[in-house]
Protein backbone atom coordinates (compact mmCIF):
# COMPACT_ATOMS: atom_id res chain seq x y z
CA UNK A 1 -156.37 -93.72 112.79
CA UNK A 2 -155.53 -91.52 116.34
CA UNK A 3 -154.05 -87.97 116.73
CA UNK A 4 -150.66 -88.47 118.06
CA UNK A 5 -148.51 -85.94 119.91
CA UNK A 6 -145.36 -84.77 117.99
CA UNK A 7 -143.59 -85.19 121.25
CA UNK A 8 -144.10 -88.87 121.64
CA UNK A 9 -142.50 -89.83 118.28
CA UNK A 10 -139.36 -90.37 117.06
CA UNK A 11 -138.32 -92.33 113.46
CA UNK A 12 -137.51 -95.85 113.53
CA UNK A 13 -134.02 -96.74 113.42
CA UNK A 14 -135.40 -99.27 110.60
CA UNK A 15 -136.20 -96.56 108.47
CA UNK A 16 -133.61 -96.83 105.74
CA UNK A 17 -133.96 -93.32 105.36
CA UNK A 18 -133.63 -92.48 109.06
CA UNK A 19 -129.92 -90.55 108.66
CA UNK A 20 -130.80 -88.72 105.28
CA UNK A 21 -130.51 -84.46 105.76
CA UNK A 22 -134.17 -82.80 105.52
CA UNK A 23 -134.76 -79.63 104.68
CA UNK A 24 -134.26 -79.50 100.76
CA UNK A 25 -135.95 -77.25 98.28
CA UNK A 26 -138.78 -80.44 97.94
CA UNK A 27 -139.34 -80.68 102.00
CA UNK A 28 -139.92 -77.09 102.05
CA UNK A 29 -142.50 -77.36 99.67
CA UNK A 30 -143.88 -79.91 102.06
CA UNK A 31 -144.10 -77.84 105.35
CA UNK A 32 -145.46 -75.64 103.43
CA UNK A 33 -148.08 -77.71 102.32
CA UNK A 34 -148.82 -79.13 105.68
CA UNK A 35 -148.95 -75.09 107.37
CA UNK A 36 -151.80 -75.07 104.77
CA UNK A 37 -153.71 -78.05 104.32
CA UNK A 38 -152.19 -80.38 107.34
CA UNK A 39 -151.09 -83.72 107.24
CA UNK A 40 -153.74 -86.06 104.81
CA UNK A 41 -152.18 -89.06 104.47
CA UNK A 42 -151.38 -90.58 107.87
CA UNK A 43 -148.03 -92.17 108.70
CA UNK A 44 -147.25 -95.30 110.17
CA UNK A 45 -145.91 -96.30 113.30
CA UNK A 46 -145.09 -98.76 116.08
CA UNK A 47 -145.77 -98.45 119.71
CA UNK A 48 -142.51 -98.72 121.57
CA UNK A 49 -143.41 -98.34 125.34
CA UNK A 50 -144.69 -94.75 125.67
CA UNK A 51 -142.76 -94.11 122.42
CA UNK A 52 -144.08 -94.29 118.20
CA UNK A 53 -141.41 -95.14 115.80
CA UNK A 54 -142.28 -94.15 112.77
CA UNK A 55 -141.40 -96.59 109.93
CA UNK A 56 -143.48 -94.98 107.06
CA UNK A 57 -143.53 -91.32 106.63
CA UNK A 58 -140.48 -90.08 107.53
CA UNK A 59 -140.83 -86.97 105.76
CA UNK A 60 -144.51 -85.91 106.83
CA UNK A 61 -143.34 -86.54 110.19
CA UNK A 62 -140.23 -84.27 110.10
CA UNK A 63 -142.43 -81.29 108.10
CA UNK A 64 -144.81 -81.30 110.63
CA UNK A 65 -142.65 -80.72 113.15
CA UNK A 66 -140.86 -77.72 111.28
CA UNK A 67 -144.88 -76.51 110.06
CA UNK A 68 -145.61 -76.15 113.85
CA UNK A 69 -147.79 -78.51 114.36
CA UNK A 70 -148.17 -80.24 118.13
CA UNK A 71 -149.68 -83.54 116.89
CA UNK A 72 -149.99 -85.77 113.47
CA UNK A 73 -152.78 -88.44 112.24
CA UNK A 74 -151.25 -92.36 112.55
CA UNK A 75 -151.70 -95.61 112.25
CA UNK A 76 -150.42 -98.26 114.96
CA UNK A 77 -149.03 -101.44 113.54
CA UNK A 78 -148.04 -103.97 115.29
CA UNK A 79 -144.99 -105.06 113.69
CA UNK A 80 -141.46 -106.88 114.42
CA UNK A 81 -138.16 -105.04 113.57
CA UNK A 82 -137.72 -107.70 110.47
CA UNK A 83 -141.56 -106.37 108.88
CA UNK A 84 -140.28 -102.39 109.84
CA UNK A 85 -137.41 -102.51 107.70
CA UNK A 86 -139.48 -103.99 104.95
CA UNK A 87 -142.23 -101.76 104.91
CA UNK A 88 -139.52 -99.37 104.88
CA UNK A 89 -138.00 -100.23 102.17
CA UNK A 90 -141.25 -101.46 100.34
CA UNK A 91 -142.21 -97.66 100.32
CA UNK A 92 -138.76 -96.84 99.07
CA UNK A 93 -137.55 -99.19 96.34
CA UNK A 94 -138.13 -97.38 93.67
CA UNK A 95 -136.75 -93.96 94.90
CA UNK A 96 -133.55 -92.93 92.60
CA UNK A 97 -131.68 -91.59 95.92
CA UNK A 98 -132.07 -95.32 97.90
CA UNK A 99 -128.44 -96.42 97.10
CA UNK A 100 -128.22 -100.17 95.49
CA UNK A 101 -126.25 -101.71 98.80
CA UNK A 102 -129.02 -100.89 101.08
CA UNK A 103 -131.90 -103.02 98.37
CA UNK A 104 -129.22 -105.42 98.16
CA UNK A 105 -129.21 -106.41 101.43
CA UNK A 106 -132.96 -106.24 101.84
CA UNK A 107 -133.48 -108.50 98.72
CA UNK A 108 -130.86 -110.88 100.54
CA UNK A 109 -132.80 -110.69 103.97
CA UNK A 110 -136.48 -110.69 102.07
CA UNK A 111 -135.48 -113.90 100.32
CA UNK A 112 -133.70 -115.72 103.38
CA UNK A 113 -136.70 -114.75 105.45
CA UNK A 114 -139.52 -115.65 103.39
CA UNK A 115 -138.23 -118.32 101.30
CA UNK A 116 -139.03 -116.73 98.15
CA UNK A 117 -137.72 -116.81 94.46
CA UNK A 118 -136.42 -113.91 93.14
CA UNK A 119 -138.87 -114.05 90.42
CA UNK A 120 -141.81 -114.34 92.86
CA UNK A 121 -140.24 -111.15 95.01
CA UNK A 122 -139.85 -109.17 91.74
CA UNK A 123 -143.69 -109.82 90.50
CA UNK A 124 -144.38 -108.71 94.27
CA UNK A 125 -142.80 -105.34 93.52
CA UNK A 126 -143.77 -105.27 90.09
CA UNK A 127 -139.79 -105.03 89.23
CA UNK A 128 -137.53 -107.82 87.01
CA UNK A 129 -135.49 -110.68 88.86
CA UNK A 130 -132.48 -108.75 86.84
CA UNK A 131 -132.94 -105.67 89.05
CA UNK A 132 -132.88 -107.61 92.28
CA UNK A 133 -130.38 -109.74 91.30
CA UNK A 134 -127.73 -106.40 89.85
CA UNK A 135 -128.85 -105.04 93.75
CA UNK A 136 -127.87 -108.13 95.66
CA UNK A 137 -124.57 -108.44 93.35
CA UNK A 138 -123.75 -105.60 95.60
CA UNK A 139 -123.40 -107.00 99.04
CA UNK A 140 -121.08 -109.87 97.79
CA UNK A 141 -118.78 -106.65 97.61
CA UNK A 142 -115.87 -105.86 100.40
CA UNK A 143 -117.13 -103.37 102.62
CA UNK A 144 -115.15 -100.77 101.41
CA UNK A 145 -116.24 -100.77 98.34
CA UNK A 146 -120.00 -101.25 99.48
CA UNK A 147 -119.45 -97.85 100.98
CA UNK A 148 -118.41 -96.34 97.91
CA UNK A 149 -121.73 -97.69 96.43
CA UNK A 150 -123.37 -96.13 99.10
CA UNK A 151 -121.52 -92.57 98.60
CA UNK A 152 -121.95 -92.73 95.63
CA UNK A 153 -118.75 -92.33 94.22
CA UNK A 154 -119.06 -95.81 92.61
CA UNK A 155 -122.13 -96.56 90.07
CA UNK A 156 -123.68 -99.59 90.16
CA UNK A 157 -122.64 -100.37 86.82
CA UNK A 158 -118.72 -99.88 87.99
CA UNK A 159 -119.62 -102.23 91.03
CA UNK A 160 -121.09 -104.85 88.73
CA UNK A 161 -118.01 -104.82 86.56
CA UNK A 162 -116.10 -105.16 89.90
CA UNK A 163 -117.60 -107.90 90.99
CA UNK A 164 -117.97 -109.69 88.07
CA UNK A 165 -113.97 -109.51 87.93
CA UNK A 166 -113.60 -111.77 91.16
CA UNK A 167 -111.01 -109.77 92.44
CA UNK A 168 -109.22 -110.22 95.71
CA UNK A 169 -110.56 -108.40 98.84
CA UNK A 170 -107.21 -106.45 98.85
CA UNK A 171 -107.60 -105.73 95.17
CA UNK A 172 -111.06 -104.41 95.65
CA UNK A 173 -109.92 -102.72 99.06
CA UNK A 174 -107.32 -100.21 96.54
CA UNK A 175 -110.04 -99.53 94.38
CA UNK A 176 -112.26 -97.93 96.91
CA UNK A 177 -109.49 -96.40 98.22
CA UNK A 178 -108.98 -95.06 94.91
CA UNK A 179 -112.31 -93.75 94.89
CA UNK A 180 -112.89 -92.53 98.46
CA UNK A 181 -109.27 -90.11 98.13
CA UNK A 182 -109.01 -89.50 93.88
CA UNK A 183 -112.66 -89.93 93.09
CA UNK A 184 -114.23 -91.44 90.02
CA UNK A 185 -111.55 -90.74 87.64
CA UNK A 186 -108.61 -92.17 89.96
CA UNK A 187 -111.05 -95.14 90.20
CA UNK A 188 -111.97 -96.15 87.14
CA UNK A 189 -108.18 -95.31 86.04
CA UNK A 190 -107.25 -97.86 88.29
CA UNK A 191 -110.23 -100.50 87.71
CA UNK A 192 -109.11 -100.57 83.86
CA UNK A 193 -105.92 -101.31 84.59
CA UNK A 194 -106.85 -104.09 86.55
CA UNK A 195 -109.34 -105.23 84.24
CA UNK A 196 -106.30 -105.60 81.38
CA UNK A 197 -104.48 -107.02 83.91
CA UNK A 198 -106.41 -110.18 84.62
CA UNK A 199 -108.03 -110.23 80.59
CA UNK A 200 -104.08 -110.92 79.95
CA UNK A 201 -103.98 -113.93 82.74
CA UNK A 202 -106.56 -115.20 80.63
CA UNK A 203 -109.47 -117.99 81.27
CA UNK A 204 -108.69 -119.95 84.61
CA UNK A 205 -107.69 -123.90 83.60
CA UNK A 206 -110.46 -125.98 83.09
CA UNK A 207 -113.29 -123.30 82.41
CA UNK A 208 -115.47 -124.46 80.15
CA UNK A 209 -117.55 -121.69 77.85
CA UNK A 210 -120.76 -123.00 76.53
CA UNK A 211 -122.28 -121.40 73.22
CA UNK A 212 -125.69 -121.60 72.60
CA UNK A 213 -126.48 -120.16 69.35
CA UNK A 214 -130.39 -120.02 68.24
CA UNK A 215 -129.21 -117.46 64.99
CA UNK A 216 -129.99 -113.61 64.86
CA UNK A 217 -132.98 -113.38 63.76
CA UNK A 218 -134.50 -116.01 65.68
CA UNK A 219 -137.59 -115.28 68.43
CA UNK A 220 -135.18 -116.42 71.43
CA UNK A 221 -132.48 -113.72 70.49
CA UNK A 222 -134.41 -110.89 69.75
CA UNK A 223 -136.03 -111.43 73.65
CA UNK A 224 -132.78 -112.05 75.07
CA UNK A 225 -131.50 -108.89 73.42
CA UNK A 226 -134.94 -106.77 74.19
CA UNK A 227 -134.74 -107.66 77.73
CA UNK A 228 -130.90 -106.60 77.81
CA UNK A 229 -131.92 -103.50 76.45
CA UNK A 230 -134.23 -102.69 79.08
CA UNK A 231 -131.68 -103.53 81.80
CA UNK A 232 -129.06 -101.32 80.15
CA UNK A 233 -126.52 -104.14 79.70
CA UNK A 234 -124.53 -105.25 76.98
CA UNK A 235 -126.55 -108.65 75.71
CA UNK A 236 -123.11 -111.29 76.74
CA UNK A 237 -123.66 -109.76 79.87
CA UNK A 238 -127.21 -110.20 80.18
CA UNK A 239 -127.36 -113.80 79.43
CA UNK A 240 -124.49 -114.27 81.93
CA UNK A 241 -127.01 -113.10 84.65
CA UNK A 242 -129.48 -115.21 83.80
CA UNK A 243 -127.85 -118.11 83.97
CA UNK A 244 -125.62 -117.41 87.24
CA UNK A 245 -129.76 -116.87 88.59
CA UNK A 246 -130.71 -119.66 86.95
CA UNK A 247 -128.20 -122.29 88.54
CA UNK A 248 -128.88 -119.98 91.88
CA UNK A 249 -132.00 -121.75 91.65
CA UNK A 250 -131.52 -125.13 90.78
């Protein structure tokens, strides 16, 4: 650990936090803290030159600058942009206000980079495959309605149901621009109406449904219905995931 100047740091521009607004009711509490106690834990960085980006600790960083303080305890790591925006994230994941794009398209560049399942990446993070999988659903979204995501203004539930629609990009283009000028109600207005729409076109030609029926009271359903419950899905949908992951796979 070395005593680094304020001066000589700036945050990482892989810190998927990097643009957030600080200065909150929480972040106050945390200058406040650090005018009386200091800075404990020590934040990470990354030599850059003369420069230290910090890619873990955003927050400490930014309170210590507003508590006064000329100079904070870090860590040098030498690490490559890829490994920034992963320990990023890895100290992020589970934070409510990370928005469900952004893990999406870590998952996708954590899998694609490290050859992983996403069974072995969730046991890694101590998460389900499910979760992963609901956050990479995201980025097969148009980019307009990615944004959305990211606003806020769609839920990842809403997003979900988009994209398990298969809509066009233009069709998914007029829902977030339902969304991004009426809001939520304009936007779910209009994603029911498309969802009638297309249950009336029906099943495409040559579809063929599967059913796989092991009885209600069986050992397999009641886990298959448990494990929906915890995901906050209906249980058709559920099982649908699991086996779009499980031909992912094959």
């Amino acid at each position: 650990m070395v005593m680094i100047p304020l001066e000589k740091i700036r945050i990482s521009s892989q810190n998927i936090r990097a643009d957030e607004p600080f200065g909150d009711e929480k972040d106050q509490e945390l200058i406040e803290s650090i005018k009386a106690q200091g800075v404990i834990q020590p934040i990470i960085v990354r030599q850059t030159g003369d420069i230290y980006d910090v890619d873990i600790g955003r927050r400490r960083f930014l309170a210590a600058k507003e508590a006064g303080l000329e100079e904070i305890p870090c860590i040098i790591r030498e690490m490559t942009l890829e490994e920034a925006m992963d320990a990023s994230i890895s100290e992020n994941v589970f934070r409510k206000d990370v928005d469900p794009v952004t893990l999406g398209w870590w998952v996708k560049g954590r899998l694609e980079r490290s050859g992983m399942s996403l069974r072995e990446l969730a046991r890694e993070l101590g998460t389900t495959a499910m979760t992963l999988s609901r956050w990479r659903t995201t980025t097969d979204l148009t980019e307009e309605m990615q944004h959305e995501v990211q606003r806020g203004t769609v839920s990842l539930r809403n997003a979900l149901e988009v994209a398990k629609m298969d809509l066009t990009p233009d069709e998914e283009r007029t829902l977030a621009e339902e969304s991004r000028s009426g809001g939520y109600d304009s936007f779910k207005k209009a994603l029911d109406r498309m969802a009638e729409g297309h249950e009336k076109r029906g099943a495409p030609p040559g579809l063929l449904i599967t059913r796989i029926n092991w009885g209600f009271e069986s050992p397999e359903y009641e886990t298959l219905k448990s494990r929906a419950e915890e995901e906050g899905i209906e249980l058709s949908e559920y099982c649908q995931n699991v086996l779009k992951e499980h031909l992912k796979e094959l």
